[in-house]
Structure formats: structure tokens, C-alpha cells
Protein backbone atom coordinates (compact mmCIF):
# COMPACT_ATOMS: atom_id res chain seq x y z
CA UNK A 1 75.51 -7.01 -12.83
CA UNK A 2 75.27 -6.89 -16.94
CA UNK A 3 77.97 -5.53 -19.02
CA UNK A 4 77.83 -4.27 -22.00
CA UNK A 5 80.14 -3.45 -24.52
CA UNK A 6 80.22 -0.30 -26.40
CA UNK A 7 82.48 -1.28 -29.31
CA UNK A 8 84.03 1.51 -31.08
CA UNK A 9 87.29 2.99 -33.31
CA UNK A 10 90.17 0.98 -32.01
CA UNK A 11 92.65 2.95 -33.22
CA UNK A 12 91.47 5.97 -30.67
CA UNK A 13 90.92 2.96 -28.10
CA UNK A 14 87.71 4.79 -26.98
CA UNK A 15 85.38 0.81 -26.49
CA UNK A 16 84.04 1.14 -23.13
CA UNK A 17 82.01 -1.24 -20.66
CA UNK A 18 78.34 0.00 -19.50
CA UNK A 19 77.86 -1.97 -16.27
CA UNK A 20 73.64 -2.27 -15.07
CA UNK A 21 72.86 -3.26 -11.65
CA UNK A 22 71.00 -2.76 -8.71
CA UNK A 23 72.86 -1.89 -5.26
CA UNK A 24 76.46 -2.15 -7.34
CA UNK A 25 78.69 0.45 -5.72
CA UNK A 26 80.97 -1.85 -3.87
CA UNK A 27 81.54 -3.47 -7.45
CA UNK A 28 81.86 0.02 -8.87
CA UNK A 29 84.45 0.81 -6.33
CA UNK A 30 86.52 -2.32 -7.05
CA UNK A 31 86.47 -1.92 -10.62
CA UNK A 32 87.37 1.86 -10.42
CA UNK A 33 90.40 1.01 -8.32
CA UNK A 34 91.40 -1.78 -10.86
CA UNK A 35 90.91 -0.71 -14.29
CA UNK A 36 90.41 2.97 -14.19
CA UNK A 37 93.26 3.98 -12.39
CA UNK A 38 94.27 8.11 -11.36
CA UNK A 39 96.48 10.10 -9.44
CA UNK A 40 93.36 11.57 -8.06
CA UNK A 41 89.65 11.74 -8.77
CA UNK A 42 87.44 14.64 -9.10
CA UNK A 43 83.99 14.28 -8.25
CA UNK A 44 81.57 16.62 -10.16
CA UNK A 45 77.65 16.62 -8.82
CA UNK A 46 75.48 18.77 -8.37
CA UNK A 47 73.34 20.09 -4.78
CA UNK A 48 70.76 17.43 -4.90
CA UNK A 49 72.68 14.90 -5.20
CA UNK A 50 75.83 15.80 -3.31
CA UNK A 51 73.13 15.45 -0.16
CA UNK A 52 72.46 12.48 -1.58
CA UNK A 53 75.20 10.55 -2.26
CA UNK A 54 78.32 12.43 -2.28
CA UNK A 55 79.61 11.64 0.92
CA UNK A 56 78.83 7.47 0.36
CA UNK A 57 80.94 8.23 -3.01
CA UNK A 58 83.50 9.85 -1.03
CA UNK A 59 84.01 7.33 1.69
CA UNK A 60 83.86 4.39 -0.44
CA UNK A 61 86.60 5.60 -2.93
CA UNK A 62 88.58 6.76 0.06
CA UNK A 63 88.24 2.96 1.06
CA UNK A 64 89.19 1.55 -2.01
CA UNK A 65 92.57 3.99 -1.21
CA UNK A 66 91.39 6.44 -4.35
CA UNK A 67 91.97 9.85 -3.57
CA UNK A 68 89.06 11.62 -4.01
CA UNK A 69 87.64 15.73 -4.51
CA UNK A 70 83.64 17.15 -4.64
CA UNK A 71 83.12 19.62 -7.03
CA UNK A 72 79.07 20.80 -6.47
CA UNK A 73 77.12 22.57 -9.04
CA UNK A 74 74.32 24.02 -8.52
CA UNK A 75 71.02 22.13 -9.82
CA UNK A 76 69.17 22.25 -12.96
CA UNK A 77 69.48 23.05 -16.74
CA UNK A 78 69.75 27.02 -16.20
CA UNK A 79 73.51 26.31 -15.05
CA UNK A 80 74.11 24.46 -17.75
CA UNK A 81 76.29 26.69 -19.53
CA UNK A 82 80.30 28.40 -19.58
CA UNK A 83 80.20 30.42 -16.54
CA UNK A 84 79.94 26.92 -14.98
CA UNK A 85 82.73 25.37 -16.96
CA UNK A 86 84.91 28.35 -16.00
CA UNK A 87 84.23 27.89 -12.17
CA UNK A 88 84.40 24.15 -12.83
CA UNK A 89 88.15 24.77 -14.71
CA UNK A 90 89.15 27.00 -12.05
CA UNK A 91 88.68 24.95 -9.02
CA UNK A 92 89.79 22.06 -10.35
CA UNK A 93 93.28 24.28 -10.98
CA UNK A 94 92.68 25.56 -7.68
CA UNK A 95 93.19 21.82 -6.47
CA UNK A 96 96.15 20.76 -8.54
CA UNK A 97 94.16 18.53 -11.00
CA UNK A 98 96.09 17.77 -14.20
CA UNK A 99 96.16 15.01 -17.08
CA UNK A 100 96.78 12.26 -14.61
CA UNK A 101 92.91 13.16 -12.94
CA UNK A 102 90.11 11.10 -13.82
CA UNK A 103 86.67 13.27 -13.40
CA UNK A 104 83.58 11.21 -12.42
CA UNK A 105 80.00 12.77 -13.41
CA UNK A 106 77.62 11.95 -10.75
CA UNK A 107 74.22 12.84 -11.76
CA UNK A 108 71.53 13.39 -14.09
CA UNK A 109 71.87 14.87 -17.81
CA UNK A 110 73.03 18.11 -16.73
CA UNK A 111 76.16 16.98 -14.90
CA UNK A 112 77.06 14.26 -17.37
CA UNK A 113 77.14 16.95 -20.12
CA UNK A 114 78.83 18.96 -18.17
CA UNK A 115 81.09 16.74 -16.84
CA UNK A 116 81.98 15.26 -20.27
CA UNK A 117 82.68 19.24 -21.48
CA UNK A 118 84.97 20.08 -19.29
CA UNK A 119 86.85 16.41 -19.34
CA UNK A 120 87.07 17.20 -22.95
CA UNK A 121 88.32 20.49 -22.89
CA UNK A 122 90.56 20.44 -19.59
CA UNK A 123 94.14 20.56 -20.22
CA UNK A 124 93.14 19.20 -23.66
CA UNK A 125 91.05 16.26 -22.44
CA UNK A 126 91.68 13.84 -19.76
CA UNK A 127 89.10 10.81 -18.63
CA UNK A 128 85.91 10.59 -17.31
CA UNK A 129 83.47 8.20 -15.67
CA UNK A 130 79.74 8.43 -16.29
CA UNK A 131 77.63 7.70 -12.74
CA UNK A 132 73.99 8.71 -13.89
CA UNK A 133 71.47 8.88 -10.60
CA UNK A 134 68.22 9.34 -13.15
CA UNK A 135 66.55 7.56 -15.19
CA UNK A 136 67.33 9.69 -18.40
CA UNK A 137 71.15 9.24 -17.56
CA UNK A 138 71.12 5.57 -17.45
CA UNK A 139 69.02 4.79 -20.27
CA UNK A 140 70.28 8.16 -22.51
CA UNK A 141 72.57 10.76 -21.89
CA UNK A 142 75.48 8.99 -20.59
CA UNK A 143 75.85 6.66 -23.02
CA UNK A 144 77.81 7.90 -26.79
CA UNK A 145 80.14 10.52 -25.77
CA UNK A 146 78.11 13.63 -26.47
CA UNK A 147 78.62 16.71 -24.41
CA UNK A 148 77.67 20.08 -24.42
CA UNK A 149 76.45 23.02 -22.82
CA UNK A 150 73.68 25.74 -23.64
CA UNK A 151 73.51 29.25 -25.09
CA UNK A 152 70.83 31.54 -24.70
CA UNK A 153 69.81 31.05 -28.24
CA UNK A 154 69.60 27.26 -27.39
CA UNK A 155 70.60 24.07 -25.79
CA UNK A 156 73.55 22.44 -26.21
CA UNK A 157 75.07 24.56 -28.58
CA UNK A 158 78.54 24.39 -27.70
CA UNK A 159 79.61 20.85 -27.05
CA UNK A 160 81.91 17.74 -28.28
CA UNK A 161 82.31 14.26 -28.71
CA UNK A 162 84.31 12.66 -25.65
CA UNK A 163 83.48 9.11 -25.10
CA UNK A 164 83.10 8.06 -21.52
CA UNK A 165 86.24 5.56 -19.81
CA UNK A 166 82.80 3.51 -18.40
CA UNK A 167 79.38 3.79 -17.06
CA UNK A 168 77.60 2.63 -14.10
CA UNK A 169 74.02 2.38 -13.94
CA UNK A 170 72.58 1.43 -10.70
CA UNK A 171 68.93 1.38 -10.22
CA UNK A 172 69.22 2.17 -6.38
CA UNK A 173 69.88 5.51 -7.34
CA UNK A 174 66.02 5.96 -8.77
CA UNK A 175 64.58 5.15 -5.04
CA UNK A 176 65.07 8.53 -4.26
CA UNK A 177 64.62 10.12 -7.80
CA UNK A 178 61.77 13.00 -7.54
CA UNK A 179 58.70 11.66 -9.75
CA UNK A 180 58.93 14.42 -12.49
CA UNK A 181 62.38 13.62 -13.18
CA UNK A 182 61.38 9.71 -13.31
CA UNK A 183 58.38 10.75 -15.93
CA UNK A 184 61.58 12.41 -18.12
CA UNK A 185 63.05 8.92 -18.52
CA UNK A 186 59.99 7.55 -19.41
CA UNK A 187 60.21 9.82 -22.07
CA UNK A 188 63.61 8.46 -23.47
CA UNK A 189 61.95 5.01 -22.96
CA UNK A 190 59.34 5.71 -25.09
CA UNK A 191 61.45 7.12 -27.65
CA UNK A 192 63.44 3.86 -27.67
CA UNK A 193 60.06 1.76 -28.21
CA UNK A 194 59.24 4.11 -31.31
CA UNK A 195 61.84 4.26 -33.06
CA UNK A 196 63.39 0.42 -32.34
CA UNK A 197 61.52 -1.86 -30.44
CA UNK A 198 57.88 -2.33 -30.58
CA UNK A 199 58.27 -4.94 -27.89
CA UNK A 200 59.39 -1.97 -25.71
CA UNK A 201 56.95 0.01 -26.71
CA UNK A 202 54.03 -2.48 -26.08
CA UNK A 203 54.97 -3.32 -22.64
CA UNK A 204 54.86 0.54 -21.71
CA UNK A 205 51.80 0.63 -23.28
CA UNK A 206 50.27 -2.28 -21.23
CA UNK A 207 52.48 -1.95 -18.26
CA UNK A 208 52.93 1.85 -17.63
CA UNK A 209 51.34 1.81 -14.13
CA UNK A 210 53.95 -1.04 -13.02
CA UNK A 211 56.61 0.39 -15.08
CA UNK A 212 56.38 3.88 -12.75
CA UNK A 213 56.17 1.19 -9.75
CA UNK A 214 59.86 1.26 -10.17
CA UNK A 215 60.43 -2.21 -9.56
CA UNK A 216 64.00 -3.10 -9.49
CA UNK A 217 63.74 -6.08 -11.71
CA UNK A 218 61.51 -4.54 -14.42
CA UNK A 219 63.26 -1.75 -14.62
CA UNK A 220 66.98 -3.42 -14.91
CA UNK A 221 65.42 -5.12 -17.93
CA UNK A 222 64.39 -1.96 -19.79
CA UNK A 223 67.25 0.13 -18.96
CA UNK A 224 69.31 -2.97 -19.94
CA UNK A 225 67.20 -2.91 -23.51
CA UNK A 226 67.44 0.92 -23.80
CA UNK A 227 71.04 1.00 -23.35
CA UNK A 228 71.33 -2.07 -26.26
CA UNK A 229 69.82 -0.26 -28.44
CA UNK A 230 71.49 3.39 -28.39
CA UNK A 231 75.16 1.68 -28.25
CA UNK A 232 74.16 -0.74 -31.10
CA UNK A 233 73.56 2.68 -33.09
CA UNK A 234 76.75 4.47 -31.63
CA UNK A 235 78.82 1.50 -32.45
CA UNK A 236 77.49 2.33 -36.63
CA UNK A 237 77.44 6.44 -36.24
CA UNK A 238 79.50 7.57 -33.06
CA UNK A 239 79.50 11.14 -34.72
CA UNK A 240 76.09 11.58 -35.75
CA UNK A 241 76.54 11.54 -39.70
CA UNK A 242 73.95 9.30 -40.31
CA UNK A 243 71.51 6.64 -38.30
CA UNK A 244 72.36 8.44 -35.11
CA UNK A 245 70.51 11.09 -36.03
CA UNK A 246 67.26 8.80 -35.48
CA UNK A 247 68.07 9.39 -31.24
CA UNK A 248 66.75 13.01 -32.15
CA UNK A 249 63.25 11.80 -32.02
CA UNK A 250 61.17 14.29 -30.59
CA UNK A 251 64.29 16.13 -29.58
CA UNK A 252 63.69 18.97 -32.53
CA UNK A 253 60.55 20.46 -31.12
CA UNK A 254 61.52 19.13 -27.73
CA UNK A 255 64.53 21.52 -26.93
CA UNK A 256 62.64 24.50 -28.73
CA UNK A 257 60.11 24.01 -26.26
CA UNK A 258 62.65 23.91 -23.25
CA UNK A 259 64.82 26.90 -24.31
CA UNK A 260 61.81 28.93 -24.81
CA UNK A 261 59.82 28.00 -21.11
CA UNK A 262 63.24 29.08 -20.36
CA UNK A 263 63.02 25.24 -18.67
CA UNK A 264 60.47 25.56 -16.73
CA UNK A 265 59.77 22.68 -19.02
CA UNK A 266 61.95 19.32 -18.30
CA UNK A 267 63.89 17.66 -20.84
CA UNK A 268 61.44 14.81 -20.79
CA UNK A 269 58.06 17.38 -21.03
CA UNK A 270 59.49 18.81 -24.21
CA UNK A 271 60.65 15.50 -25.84
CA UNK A 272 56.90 14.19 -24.83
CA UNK A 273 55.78 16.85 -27.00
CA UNK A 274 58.01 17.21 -29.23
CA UNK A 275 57.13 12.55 -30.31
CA UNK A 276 53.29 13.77 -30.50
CA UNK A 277 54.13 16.37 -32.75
CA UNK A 278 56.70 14.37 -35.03
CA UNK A 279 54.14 11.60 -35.11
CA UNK A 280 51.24 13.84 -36.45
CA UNK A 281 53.86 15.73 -39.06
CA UNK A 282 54.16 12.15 -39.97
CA UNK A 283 50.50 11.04 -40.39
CA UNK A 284 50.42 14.59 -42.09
CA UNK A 285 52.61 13.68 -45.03
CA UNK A 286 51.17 10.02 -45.24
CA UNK A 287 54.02 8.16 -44.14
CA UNK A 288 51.96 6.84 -40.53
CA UNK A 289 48.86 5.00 -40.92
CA UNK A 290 45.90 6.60 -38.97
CA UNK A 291 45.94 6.59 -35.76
CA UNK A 292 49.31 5.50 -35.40
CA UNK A 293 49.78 9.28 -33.40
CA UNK A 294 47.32 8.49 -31.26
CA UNK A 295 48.44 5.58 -30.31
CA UNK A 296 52.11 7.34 -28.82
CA UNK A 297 49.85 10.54 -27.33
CA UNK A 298 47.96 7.72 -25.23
CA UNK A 299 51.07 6.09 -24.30
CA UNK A 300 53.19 9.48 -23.20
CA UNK A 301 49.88 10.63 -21.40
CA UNK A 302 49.45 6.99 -19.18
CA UNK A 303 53.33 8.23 -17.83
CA UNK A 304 52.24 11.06 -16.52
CA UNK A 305 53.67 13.31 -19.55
CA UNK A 306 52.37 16.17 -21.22
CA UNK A 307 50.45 15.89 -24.60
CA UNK A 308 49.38 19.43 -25.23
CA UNK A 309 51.33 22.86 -24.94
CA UNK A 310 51.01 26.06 -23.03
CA UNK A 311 49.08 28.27 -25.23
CA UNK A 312 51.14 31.17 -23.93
CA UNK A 313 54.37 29.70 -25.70
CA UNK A 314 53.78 31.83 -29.14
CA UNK A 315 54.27 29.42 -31.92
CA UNK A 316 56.51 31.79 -34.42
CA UNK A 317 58.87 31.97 -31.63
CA UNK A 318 59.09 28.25 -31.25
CA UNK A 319 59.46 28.19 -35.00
CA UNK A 320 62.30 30.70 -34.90
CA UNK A 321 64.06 28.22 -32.46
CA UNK A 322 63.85 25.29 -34.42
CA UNK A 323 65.93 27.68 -37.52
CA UNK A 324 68.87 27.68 -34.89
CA UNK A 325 68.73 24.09 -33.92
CA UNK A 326 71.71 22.58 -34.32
CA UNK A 327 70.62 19.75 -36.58
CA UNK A 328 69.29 21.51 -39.30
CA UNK A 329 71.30 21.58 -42.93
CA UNK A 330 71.26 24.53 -45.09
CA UNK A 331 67.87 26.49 -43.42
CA UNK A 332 65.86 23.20 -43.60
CA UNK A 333 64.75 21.95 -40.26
CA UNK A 334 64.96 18.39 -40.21
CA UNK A 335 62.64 16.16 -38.19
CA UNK A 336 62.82 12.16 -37.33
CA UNK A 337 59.41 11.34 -38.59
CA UNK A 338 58.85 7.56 -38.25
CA UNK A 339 56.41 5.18 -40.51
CA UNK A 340 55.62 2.83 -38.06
CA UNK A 341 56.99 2.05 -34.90
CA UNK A 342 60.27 0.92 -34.91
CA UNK A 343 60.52 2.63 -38.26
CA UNK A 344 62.31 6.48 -38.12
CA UNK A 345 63.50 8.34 -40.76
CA UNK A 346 64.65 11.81 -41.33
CA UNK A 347 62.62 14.17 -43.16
CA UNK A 348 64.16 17.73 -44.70
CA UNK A 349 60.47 17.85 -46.43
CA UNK A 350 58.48 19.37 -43.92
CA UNK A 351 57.36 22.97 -44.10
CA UNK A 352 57.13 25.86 -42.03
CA UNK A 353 53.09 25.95 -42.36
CA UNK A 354 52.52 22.10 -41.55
CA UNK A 355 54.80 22.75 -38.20
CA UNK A 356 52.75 25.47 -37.09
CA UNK A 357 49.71 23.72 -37.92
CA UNK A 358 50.61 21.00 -35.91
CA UNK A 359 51.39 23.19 -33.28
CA UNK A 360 48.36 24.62 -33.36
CA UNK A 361 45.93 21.21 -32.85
CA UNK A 362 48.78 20.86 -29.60
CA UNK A 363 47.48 24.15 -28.02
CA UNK A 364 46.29 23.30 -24.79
């Protein structure tokens, strides 16, 4: 098992360990019982995985003599939002859980946002343990602290920064991920290669077909890599001020895109798109050499992603979303455009008409 060390503000003591392993929830178990003590544990999943895995959580932590709740959600991004924070709030009341409960997030994206949210928010904040089952979650999303929910203007509108008391990433989980959700991590592991490590992002290129093998050794090893590189960038900008805001690549266009298909499109579809499109704005204003775009299209299309977009998704409307993304400053939309790869930067330069040009080109 690898651990990691997220190092950050000591005065708020909020450094935590990332653990990566395969077949690790014995270890997990131990560990829980020994340095992340509660009076009792709340369990917050949602219906997939709860079949999954909730009753193996639930035995071993009654095992290891931790008492031990489910809360189930329902699945997917569309409950994503306050009416499932209020049902969330009220059940936990419902069974007595108060600043001495630790809640553990046992999921994907959508219940390690959620799961953060209400930790941060619940009787002021109490602690929380990220357990992502997908590939996004253990290579993304449950790693800096960020939570949030949606609105119906956009995604993750409401939210705050709560930092995690530890994660555990264990690649047995992805055995039984579906393959479109596996295909949304690729997407985050892309992003990683582009905008960090050209290493990365030359071994998906040449490896993609043994990549989505989902080999447990290959895929410790990249997770491992991912999850260096987005907590070496926490560690400088846990708030987003600054270099964090380089994790956004492909994230602009990308949650336009999955608001609007009112997510029929995944997280990892939209971020897919949303790379190909911040790579061409880049080639666009001469900061990528030719065919540098290309080069990520061909590498997001060999996972299985997509590299074009619905032509029923009206581009004024997608433009209109990007105005109420939370990133922008002062009516300009910001973009991470990159100059080569493992070279991002932000860009506050780029026009409405060179968007929706390049939106155009991605009509399907």
C-alpha cells in the first residue's frame, strides 16, 4: 500500500494521508479503528454501490468494533443537489449523529461531493473519510477538499472547502466499475498528462488499449502519479487562488456541456470535450504548435471518449452557461489553455466569437 502525504496549513491541522492499494480494506479497517477514531460512523453511498459494497463495509467496521450507519442516495448527478443534503441532514438527526460522528463517502464524484457538503455544513462541520469506488474519485475528486452541489443554472454552484481526515483508494473497487464510468477517469488521466506530465500522457497515448485492460499493477502506478500530481498543486493553492486553477482543464466547456444534456452527458464526456476544445482555442491564439490538438483528440478518442458534440446542443446556450460558470472574473470567461503539454495557463483573452467558432468545427 503507498501513502501519500497531502501536506497542508498546520495551524488548521487539515495534512492528511492518501493510502493506494489493491484489495486494502482489512488495512483500511485497521487504520480507521486506530487513527480516525468516532462515537459512530455514518456511511453515505449511493444504490449502486450500497449493492455493491455496503454490506462488506458494514460488517468489516462492525468487526473492527466501529459502530456503523448506511445512508443510500439515490444514483447519479441529477441528485446532486439540496433536497438531498436536507434528507441527508435529516436522517442523520433522525439517528442521533452529532460532532463526535465521522461520515465516510463511499463512492464516485457524486457522493464524495456530497458527502464532503454535508460534513462541512452539519452541526458546523465534523470529519469525513473519502472511499472513492471509480476511477475519477481516486485519481480526482476526492483528493483537495472541494465540495459542492448543483443548481439548475449549473454544477457545483453551492459548495466549500472541507479537506478530507484520509483517503483510500483501492483498485478492487474498478473490477466491477461499469465501462462508461471507467472512460470518465480516463478523462481526468488525460487531463493530468496535459497539463503535467508528458510521460503520462505518452504512455496513454501508446498504451490506451492496456490501460482500459485495467490491470491492477498499471493502473496502481497511474492513479499513484495522478494523485502526486493534484496534491503537489493543493499543497501550493488549497483554495484555488492561483495554480489550482490549472485542474480546470477542460472543466469550463466540460460542465456547460453536462448541465445543458441535463447529464445525459458524464462528467468525463464533457471534460473530453471540453480538452479538444481548449486545445484548439489554444492553437487558435498561437500559443500550441500545429497539431498539438490533434494530437489530445486522437488520444481522448483511443479511450473510448467523445471528440465531437451533439449538434442538437445549441451553441448560444452553451455560451450562456459558460457566463455563469463559477470561475469566471468580472464577465470574462476564463479558460486553461495550455502551450504544450505539460504547459497550462489561464487565459481571460478569449472571445465570445472564437468559442463559438470552435464549437462549431466540434459539431458532430
Amino acid at each position: 500500500m503507498k501513502t501519500l502525504k497531502v501536506n497542508l496549513d498546520k495551524k488548521t491541522a487539515s495534512s492528511y494521508e492518501i493510502r493506494i492499494g489493491n484489495g486494502i480494506l482489512d488495512r483500511m479497517m485497521l487504520l480507521l479503528a486506530k487513527n480516525y477514531k468516532a462515537a459512530r460512523y455514518g456511511i453515505i453511498t449511493d444504490s449502486i454501490v450500497n449493492k455493491l459494497y455496503g454490506q462488506t463495509m458494514l460488517d468489516a467496521m462492525s468487526q473492527a468494533g466501529m459502530k456503523a450507519s448506511m445512508l443510500e442516495i439515490p444514483t447519479g448527478e441529477s441528485h446532486k443537489n439540496m433536497a438531498t443534503v436536507m434528507d441527508l441532514a435529516a436522517r442523520l438527526l433522525a439517528e442521533g449523529a452529532d460532532r463526535g460522528t465521522m461520515l465516510i463517502a463511499l463512492g464516485g464524484g457524486v457522493v464524495g461531493d456530497l458527502t464532503g457538503f454535508v460534513a462541512s455544513i452539519y452541526m458546523r462541520s465534523i470529519p469525513y473519510v473519502q472511499v472513492p469506488t471509480t476511477l475519477v474519485g481516486q485519481v480526482d475528486s476526492s483528493i483537495g477538499g472541494k465540495t459542492a452541489v448543483d443548481l439548475p443554472q449549473g454544477k457545483n454552484l453551492l459548495g466549500t472547502f472541507h479537506q478530507p481526515r484520509a483517503v483510500f483508494a483501492d483498485v478492487n473497487f474498478l473490477k466491477t466499475l461499469p465501462e462508461k464510468e471507467f472512460r470518465n477517469g480516463l478523462a481526468e488521466m488525460i487531463k493530468y498528462g496535459v497539463i503535467e506530465d508528458e510521460k503520462l500522457f505518452k504512455m496513454l497515448e501508446s498504451e490506451m488499449e492496456e490501460v482500459k485492460s485495467r490491470e491492477p499493477e498499471r493502473l496502481l502506478k497511474m492513479i499513484e502519479t495522478c494523485c502526486r500530481i493534484k496534491k503537489s498543486i493543493v499543497e501550493i493553492d488549497e483554495r484555488e487562488q492561483g495554480l489550482r486553477r490549472v485542474l480546470n482543464f477542460g472543466h469550463t466547456l466540460g460542465h456547460a456541456l453536462e448541465t445543458l444534456s441535463n447529464y445525459d452527458l458524464s462528467h468525463g464526456e464533457g471534460v473530453a470535450l471540453g480538452m479538444i476544445a481548449a486545445a484548439k482555442l489554444s492553437e487558435k491564439m498561437n500559443y500550441l504548435p500545429g497539431g498539438g490538438a490533434l494530437r489530445i483528440e486522437q488520444v481522448i478518442e483511443k479511450a473510448g471518449l467523445p471528440t465531437r458534440i451533439h449538434p442538437a446542443l445549441k451553441i448560444e446556450e452553451l455560451i450562456h452557461r459558460l457566463k455563469s460558470d463559477k470561475k469566471k472574473r468580472d464577465d470574462v470567461i476564463h479558460f486553461v489553455c495550455i502551450k504544450s503539454i505539460g504547459m497550462p495557463f489561464i487565459s481571460g483573452n478569449v472571445s465570445e466569437r472564437m468559442i463559438s467558432d470552435v464549437l462549431e468545427e466540434m459539431r458532430a
